[in-house]
N, C-alpha and C. Protein backbone atom coordinates (compact mmCIF):
# COMPACT_ATOMS: atom_id res chain seq x y z
N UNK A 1 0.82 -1.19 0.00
CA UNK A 1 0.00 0.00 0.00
C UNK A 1 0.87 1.26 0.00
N UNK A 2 2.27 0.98 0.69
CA UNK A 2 2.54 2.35 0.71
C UNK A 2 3.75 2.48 -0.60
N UNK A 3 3.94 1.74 -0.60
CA UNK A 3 4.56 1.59 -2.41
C UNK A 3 3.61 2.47 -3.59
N UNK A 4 2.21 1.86 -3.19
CA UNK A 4 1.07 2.70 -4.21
C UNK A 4 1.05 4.05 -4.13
N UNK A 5 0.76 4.37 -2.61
CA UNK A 5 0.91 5.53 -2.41
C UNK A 5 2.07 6.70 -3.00
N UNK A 6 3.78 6.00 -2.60
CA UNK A 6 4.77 6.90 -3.43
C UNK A 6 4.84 6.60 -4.69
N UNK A 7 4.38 5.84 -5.49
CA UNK A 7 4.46 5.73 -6.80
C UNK A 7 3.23 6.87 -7.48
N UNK A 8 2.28 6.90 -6.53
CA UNK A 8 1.60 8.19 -7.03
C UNK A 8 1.91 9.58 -7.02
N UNK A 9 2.59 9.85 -5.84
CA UNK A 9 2.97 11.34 -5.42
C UNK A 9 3.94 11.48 -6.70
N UNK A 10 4.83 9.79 -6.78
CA UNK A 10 6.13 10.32 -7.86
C UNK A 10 5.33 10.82 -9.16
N UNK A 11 4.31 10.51 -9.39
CA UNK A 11 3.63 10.38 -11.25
C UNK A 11 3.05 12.10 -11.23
N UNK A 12 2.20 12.08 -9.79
CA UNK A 12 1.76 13.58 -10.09
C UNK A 12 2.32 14.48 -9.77
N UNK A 13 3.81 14.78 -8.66
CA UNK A 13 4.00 15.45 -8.98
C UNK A 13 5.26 16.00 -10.37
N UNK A 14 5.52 15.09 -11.19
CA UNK A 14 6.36 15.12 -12.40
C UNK A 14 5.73 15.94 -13.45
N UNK A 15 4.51 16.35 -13.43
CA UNK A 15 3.48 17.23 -14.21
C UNK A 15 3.94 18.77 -13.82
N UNK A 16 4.03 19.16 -13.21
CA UNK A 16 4.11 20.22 -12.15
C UNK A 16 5.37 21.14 -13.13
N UNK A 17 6.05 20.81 -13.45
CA UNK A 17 7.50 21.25 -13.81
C UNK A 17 7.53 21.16 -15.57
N UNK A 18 6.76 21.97 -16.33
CA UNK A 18 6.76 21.70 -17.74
C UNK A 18 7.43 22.29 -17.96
N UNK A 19 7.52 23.62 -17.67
CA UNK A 19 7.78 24.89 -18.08
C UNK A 19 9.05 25.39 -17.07
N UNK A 20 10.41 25.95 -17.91
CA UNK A 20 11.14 26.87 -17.22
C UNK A 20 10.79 27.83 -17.05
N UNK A 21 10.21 28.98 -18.26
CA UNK A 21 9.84 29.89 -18.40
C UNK A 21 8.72 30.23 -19.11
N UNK A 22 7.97 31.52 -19.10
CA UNK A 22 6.98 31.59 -19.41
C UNK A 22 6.57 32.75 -19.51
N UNK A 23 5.70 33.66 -20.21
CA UNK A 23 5.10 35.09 -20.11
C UNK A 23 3.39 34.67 -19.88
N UNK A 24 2.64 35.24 -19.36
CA UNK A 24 1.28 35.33 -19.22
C UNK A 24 0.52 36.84 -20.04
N UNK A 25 -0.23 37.10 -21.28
CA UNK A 25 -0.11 37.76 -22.11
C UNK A 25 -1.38 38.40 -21.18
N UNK A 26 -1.83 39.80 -21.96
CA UNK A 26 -3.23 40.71 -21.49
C UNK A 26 -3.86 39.27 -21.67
N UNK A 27 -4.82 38.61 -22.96
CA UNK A 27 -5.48 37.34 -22.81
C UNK A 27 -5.27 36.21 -22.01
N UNK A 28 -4.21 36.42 -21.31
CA UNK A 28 -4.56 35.12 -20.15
C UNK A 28 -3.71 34.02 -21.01
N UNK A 29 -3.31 34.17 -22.17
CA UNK A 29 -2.55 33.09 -23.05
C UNK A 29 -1.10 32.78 -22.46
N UNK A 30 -0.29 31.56 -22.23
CA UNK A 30 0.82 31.49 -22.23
C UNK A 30 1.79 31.58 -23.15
N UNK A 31 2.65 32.49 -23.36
CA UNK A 31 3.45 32.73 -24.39
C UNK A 31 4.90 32.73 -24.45
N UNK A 32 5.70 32.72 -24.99
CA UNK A 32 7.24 32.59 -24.44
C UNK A 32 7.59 31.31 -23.66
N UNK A 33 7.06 30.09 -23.91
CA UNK A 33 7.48 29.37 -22.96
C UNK A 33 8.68 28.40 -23.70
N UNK A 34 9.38 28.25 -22.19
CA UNK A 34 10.89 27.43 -22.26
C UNK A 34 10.68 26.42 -21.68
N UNK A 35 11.17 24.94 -22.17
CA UNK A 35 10.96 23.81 -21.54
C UNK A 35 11.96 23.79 -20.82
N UNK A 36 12.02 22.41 -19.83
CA UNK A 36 13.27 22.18 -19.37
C UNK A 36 14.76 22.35 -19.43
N UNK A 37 14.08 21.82 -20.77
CA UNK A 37 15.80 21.73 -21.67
C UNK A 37 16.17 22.99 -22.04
N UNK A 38 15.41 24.04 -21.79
CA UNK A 38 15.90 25.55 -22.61
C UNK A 38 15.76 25.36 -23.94
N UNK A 39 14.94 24.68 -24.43
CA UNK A 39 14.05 24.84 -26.05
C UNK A 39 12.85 25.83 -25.85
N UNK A 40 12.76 26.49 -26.76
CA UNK A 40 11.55 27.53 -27.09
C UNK A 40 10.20 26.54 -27.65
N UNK A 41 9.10 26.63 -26.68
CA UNK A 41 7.67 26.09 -27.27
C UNK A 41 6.94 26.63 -27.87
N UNK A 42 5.83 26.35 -28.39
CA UNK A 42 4.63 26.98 -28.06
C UNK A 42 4.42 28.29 -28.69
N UNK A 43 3.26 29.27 -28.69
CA UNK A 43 3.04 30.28 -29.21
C UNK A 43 4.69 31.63 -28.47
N UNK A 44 5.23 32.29 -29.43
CA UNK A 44 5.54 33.59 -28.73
C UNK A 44 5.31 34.67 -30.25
N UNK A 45 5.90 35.85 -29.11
CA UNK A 45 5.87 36.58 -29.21
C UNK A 45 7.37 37.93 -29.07
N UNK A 46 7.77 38.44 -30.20
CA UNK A 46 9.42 38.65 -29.96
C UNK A 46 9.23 40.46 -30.71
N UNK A 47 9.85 41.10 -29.63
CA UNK A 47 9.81 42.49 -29.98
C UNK A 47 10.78 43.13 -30.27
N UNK A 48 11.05 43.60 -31.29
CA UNK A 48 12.40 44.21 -31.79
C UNK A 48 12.33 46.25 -31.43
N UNK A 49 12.50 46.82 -30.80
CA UNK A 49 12.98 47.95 -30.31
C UNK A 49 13.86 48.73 -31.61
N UNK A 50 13.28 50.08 -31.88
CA UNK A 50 13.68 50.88 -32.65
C UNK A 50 15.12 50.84 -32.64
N UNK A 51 16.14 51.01 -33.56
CA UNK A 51 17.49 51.12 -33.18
C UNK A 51 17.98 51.83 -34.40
N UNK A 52 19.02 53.12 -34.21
CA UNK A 52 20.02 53.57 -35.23
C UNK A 52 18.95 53.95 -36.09
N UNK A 53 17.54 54.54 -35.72
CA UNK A 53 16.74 55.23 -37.10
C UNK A 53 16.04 53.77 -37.84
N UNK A 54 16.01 52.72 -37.55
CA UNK A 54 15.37 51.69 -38.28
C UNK A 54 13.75 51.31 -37.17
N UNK A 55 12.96 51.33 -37.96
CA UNK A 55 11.81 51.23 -37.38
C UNK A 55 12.08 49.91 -36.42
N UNK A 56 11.22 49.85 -35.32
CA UNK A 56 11.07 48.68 -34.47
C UNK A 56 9.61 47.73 -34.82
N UNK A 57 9.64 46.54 -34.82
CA UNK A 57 8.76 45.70 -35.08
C UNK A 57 8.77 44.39 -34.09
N UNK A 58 7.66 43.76 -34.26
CA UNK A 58 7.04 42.51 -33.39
C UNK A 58 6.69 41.68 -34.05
N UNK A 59 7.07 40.15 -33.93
CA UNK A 59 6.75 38.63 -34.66
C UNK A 59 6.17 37.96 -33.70
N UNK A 60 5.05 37.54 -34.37
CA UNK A 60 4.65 36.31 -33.61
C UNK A 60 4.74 35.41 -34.31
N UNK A 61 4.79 34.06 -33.48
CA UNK A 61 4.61 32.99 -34.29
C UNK A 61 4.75 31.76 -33.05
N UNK A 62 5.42 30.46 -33.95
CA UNK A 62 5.20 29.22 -32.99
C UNK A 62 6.61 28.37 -33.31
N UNK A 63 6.86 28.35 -32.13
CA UNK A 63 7.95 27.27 -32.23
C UNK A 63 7.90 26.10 -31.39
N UNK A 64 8.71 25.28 -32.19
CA UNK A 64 8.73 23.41 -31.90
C UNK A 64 10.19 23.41 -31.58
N UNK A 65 10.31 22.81 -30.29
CA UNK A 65 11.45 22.57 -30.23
C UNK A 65 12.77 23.58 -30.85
N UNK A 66 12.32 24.65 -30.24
CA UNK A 66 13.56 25.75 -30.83
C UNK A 66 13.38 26.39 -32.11
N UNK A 67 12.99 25.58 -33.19
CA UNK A 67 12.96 25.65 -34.31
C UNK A 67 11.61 26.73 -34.59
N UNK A 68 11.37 27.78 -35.77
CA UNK A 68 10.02 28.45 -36.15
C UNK A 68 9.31 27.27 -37.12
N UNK A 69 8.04 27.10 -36.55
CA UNK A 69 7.42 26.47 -37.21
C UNK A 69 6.13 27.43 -37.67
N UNK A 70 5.51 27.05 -39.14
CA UNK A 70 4.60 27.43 -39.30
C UNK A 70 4.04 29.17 -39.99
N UNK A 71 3.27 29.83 -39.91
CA UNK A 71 3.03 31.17 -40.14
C UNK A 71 3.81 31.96 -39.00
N UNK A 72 4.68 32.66 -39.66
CA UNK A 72 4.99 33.63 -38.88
C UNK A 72 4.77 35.24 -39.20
N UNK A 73 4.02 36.15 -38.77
CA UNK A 73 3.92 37.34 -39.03
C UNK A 73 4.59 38.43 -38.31
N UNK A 74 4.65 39.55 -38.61
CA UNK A 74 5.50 40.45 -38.65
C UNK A 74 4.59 41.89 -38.05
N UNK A 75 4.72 42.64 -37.70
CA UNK A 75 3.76 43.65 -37.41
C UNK A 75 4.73 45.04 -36.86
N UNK A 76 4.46 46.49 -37.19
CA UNK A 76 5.28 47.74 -37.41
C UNK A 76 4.79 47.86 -35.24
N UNK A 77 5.70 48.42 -34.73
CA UNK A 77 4.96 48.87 -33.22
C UNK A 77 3.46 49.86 -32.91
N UNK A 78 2.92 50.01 -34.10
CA UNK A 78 1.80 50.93 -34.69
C UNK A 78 0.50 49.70 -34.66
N UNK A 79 0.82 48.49 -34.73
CA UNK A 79 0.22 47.16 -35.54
C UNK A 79 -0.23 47.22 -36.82
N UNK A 80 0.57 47.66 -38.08
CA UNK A 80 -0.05 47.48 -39.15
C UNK A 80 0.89 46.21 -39.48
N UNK A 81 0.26 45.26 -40.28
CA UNK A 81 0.77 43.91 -40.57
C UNK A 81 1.81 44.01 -42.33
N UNK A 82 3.50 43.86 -41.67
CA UNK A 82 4.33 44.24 -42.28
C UNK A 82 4.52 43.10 -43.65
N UNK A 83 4.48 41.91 -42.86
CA UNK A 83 4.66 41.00 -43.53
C UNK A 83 4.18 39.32 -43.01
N UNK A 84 4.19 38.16 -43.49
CA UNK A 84 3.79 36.96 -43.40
C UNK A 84 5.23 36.04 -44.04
N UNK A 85 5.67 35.29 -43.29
CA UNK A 85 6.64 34.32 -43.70
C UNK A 85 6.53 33.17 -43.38
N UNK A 86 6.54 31.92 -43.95
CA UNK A 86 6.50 30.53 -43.61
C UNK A 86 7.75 29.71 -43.52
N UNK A 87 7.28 28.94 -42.20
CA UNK A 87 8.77 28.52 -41.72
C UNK A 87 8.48 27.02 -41.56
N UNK A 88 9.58 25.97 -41.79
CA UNK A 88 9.08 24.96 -41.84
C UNK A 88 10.95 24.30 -41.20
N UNK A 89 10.57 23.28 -40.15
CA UNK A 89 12.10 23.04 -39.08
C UNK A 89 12.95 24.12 -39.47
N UNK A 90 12.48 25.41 -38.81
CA UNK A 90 13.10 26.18 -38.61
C UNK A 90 14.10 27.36 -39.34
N UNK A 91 13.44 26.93 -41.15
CA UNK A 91 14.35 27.66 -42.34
C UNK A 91 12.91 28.01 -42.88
N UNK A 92 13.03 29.35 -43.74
CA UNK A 92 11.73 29.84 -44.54
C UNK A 92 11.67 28.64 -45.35
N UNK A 93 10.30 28.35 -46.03
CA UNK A 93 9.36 27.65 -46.59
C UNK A 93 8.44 28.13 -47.24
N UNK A 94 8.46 28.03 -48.65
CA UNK A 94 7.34 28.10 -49.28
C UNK A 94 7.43 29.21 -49.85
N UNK A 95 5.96 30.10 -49.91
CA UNK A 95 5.94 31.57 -50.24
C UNK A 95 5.50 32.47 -48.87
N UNK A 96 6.02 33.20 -49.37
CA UNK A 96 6.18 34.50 -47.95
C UNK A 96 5.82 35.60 -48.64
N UNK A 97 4.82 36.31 -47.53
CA UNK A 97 4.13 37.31 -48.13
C UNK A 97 4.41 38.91 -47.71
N UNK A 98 5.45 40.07 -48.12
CA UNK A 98 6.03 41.21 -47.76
C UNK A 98 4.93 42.06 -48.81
N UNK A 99 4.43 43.00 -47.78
CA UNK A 99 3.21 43.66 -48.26
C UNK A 99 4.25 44.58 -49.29
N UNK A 100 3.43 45.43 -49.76
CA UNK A 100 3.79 46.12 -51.30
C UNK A 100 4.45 47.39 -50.71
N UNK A 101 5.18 48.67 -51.21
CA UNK A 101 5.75 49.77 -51.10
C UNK A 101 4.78 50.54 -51.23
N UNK A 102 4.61 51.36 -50.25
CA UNK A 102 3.92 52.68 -50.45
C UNK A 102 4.47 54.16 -50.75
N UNK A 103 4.22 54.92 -51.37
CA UNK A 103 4.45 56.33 -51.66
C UNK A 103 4.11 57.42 -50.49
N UNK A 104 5.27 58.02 -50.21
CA UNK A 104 4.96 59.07 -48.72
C UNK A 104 5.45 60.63 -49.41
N UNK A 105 4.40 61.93 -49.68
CA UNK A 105 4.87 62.78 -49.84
C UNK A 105 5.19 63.46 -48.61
N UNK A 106 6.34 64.03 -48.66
CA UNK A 106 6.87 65.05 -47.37
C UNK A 106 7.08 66.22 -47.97
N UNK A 107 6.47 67.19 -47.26
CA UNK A 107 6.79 68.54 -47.43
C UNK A 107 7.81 69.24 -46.51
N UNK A 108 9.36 69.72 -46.63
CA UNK A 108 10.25 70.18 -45.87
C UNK A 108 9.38 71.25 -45.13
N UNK A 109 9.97 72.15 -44.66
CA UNK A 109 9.48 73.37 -44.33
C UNK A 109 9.54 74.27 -44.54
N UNK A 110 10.63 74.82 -45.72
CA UNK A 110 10.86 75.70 -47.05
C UNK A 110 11.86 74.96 -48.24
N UNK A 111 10.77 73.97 -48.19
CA UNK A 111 11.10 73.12 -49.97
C UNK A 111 9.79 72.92 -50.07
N UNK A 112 10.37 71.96 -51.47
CA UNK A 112 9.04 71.63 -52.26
C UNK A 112 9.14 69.95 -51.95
N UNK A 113 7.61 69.36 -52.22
CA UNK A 113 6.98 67.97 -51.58
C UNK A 113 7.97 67.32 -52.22
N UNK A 114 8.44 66.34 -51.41
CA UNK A 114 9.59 65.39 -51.78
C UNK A 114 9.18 63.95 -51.66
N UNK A 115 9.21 62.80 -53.27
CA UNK A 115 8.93 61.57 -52.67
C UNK A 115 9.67 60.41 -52.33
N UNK A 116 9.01 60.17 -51.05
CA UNK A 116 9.64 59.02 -50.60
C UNK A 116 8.95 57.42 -50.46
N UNK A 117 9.56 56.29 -51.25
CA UNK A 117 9.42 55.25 -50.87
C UNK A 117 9.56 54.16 -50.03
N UNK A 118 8.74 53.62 -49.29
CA UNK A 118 9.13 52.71 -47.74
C UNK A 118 7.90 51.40 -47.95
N UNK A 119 8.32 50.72 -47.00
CA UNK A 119 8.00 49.95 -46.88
C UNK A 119 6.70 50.27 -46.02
N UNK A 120 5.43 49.38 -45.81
CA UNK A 120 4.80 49.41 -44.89
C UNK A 120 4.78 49.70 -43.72
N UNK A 121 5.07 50.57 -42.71
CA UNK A 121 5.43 50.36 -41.59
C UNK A 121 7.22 50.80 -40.99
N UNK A 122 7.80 51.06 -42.26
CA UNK A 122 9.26 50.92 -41.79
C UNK A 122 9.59 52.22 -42.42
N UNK A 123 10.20 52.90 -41.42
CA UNK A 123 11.51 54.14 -42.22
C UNK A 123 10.64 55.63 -42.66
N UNK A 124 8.78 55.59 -41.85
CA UNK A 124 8.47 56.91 -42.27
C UNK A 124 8.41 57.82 -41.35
């Protein structure tokens, strides 16, 4: 009987410990999570910070075992959706979708309207 007994405590509590790490998002979603081993799971979420004049942007997506699996999207810190890339063990896959160039007129402040081309989201 008491064999039964520690063979149970051992089974449940081995559940307990999935996760090294982890973020808890506004939705209540788990995101960022690290297994044991220090492999990346599961849904995240990865924020790139403005730097040297280059716009800053945010990816979500899903990884297996370290690797990007699956749709991964791209989004400007504004949330307009920059781009779509498919990843398959962890190398692009397939077709990937980088939204189109837009036209930005700027007017100096004693010149004339000057045009500039950018990307969605990046460099205006």
């Amino acid at each position: 009987m008491r064999l039964i007994v520690l063979l149970f405590l051992f089974i449940s509590t081995s559940g307990f410990g999935q996760w090294k790490d982890y973020v808890i998002s506004v939705r209540g979603d788990t995101l960022n999570r690290v297994d044991l081993k220090g492999l990346k799971q599961g849904p995240w979420v990865i924020k790139v910070a403005e730097l040297r004049g280059e716009r800053g942007y945010e990816t979500e997506g899903y990884f297996e075992n370290d690797l990007k699996e699956g749709v991964w999207k791209r989004y400007s810190l504004e949330g307009v959706k920059i781009a779509e890339e498919n990843y398959r063990w962890g190398k692009l896959h397939g077709s990937n979708n980088i939204l189109p160039i837009m036209v930005v007129w700027k007017k100096k402040a004693d010149g004339p309207l000057i045009r500039q081309m950018h990307r969605h989201g990046a460099g205006i």
